[in-house]
Protein backbone atom coordinates (compact mmCIF):
# COMPACT_ATOMS: atom_id res chain seq x y z
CA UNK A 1 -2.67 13.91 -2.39
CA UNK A 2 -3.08 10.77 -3.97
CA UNK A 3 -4.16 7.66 -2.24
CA UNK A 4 -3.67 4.16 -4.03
CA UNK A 5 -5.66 1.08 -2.48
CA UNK A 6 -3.38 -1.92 -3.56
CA UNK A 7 -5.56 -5.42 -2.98
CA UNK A 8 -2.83 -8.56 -2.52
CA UNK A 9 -4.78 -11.55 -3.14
CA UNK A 10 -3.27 -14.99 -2.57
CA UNK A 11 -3.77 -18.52 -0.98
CA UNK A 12 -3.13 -19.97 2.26
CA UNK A 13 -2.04 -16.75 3.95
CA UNK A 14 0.01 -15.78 1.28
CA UNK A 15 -1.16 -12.44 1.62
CA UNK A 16 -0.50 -12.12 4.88
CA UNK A 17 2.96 -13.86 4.61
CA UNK A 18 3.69 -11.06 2.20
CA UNK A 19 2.71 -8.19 4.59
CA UNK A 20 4.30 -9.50 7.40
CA UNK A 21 7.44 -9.56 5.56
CA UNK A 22 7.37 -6.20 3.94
CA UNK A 23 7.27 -4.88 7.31
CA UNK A 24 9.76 -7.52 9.08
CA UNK A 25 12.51 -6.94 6.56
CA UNK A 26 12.50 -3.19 6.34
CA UNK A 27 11.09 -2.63 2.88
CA UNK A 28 7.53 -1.01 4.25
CA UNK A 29 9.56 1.50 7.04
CA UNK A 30 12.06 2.34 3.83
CA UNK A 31 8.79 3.33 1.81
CA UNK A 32 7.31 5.50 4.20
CA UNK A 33 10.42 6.98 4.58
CA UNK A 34 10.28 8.07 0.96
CA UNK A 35 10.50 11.88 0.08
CA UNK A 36 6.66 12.91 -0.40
CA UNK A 37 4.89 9.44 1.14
CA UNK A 38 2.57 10.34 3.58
CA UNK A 39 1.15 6.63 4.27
CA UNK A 40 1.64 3.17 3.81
CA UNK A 41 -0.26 0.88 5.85
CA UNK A 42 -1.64 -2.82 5.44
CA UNK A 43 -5.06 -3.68 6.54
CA UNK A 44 -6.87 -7.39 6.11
CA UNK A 45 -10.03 -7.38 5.34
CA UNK A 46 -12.92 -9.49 7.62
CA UNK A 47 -14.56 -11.06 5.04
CA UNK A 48 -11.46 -11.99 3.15
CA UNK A 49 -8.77 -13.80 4.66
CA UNK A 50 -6.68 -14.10 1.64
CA UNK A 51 -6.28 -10.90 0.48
CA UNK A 52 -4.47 -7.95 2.13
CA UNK A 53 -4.97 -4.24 1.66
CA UNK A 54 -2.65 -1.75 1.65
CA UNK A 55 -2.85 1.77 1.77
CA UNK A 56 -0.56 3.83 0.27
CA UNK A 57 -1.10 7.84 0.09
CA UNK A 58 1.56 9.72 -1.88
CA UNK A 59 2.04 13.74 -1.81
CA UNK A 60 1.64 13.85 -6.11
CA UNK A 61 2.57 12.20 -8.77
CA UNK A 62 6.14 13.13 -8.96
CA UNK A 63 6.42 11.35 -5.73
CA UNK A 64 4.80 7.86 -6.77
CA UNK A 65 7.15 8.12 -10.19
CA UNK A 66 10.12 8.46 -8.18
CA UNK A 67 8.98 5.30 -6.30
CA UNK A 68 8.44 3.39 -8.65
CA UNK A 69 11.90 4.06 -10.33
CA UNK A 70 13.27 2.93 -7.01
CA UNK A 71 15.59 0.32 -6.86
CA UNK A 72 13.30 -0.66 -3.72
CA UNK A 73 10.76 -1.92 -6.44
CA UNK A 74 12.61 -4.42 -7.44
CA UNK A 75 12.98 -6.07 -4.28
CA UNK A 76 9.08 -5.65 -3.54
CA UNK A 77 8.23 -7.29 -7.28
CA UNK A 78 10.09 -10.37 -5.82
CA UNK A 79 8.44 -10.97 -2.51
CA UNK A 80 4.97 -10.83 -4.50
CA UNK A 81 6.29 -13.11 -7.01
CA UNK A 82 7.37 -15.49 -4.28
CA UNK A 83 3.94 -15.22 -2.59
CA UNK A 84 2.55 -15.83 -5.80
CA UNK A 85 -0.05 -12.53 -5.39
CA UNK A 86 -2.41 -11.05 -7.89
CA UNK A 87 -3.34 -8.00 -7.30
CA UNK A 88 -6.05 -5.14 -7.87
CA UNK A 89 -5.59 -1.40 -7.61
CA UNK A 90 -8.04 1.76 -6.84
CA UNK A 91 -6.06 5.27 -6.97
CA UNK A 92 -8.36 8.56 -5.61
CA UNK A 93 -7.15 12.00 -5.35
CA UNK A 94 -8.10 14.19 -2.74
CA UNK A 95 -10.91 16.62 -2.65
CA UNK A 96 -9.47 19.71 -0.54
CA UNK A 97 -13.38 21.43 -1.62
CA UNK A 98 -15.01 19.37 1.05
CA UNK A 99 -13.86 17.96 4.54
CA UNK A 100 -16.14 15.62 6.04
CA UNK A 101 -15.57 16.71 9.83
CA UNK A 102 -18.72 17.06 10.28
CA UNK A 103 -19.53 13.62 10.56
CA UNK A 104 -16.77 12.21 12.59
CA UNK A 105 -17.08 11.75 15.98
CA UNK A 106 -13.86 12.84 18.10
């Protein structure tokens, strides 16, 4: 699995403005909807209010290139350009040697 932390940074809500319409217009449920996505989520930070995180976990890489071939991207290059967002990216892969169940508390 591959996970990709996106970071939308803006001003005056931008950021959230963004979010919010990724989900309102259908664009976010059409991505998770994607063959091999297995999350997409956006999360705002506490000590940030202009930026916006979103989490996006992919099945491989295949997956992610078909993605971003998508016509889809297109429409999700605009709304950041209209927001006027710069962003900043962090991509991990999963570690299937070591689960860390043992701390969580359930």
């Amino acid at each position: 699995m591959i996970t990709v932390h996106l970071y939308y940074t803006g001003k005056n809500g931008a950021a959230r403005a963004f979010a919010e319409e990724m989900e309102a217009s259908g664009i976010a449920d059409a991505i998770r909807k994607e063959d091999g996505n297995l999350g997409y989520r956006y999360y705002a930070p506490l000590d940030d209010p202009e930026t916006i995180l979103l989490v996006d976990s992919w099945r491989d890489e295949e997956a992610i290139d078909v993605h971003h071939a998508s016509p889809m991207m297109a429409e999700l290059a605009a709304l950041r350009e209209k927001y006027d967002l710069h962003m900043k990216a962090e991509r991990f892969l999963s570690d299937e040697r070591e689960t860390d169940e043992r701390f969580l508390r359930k």
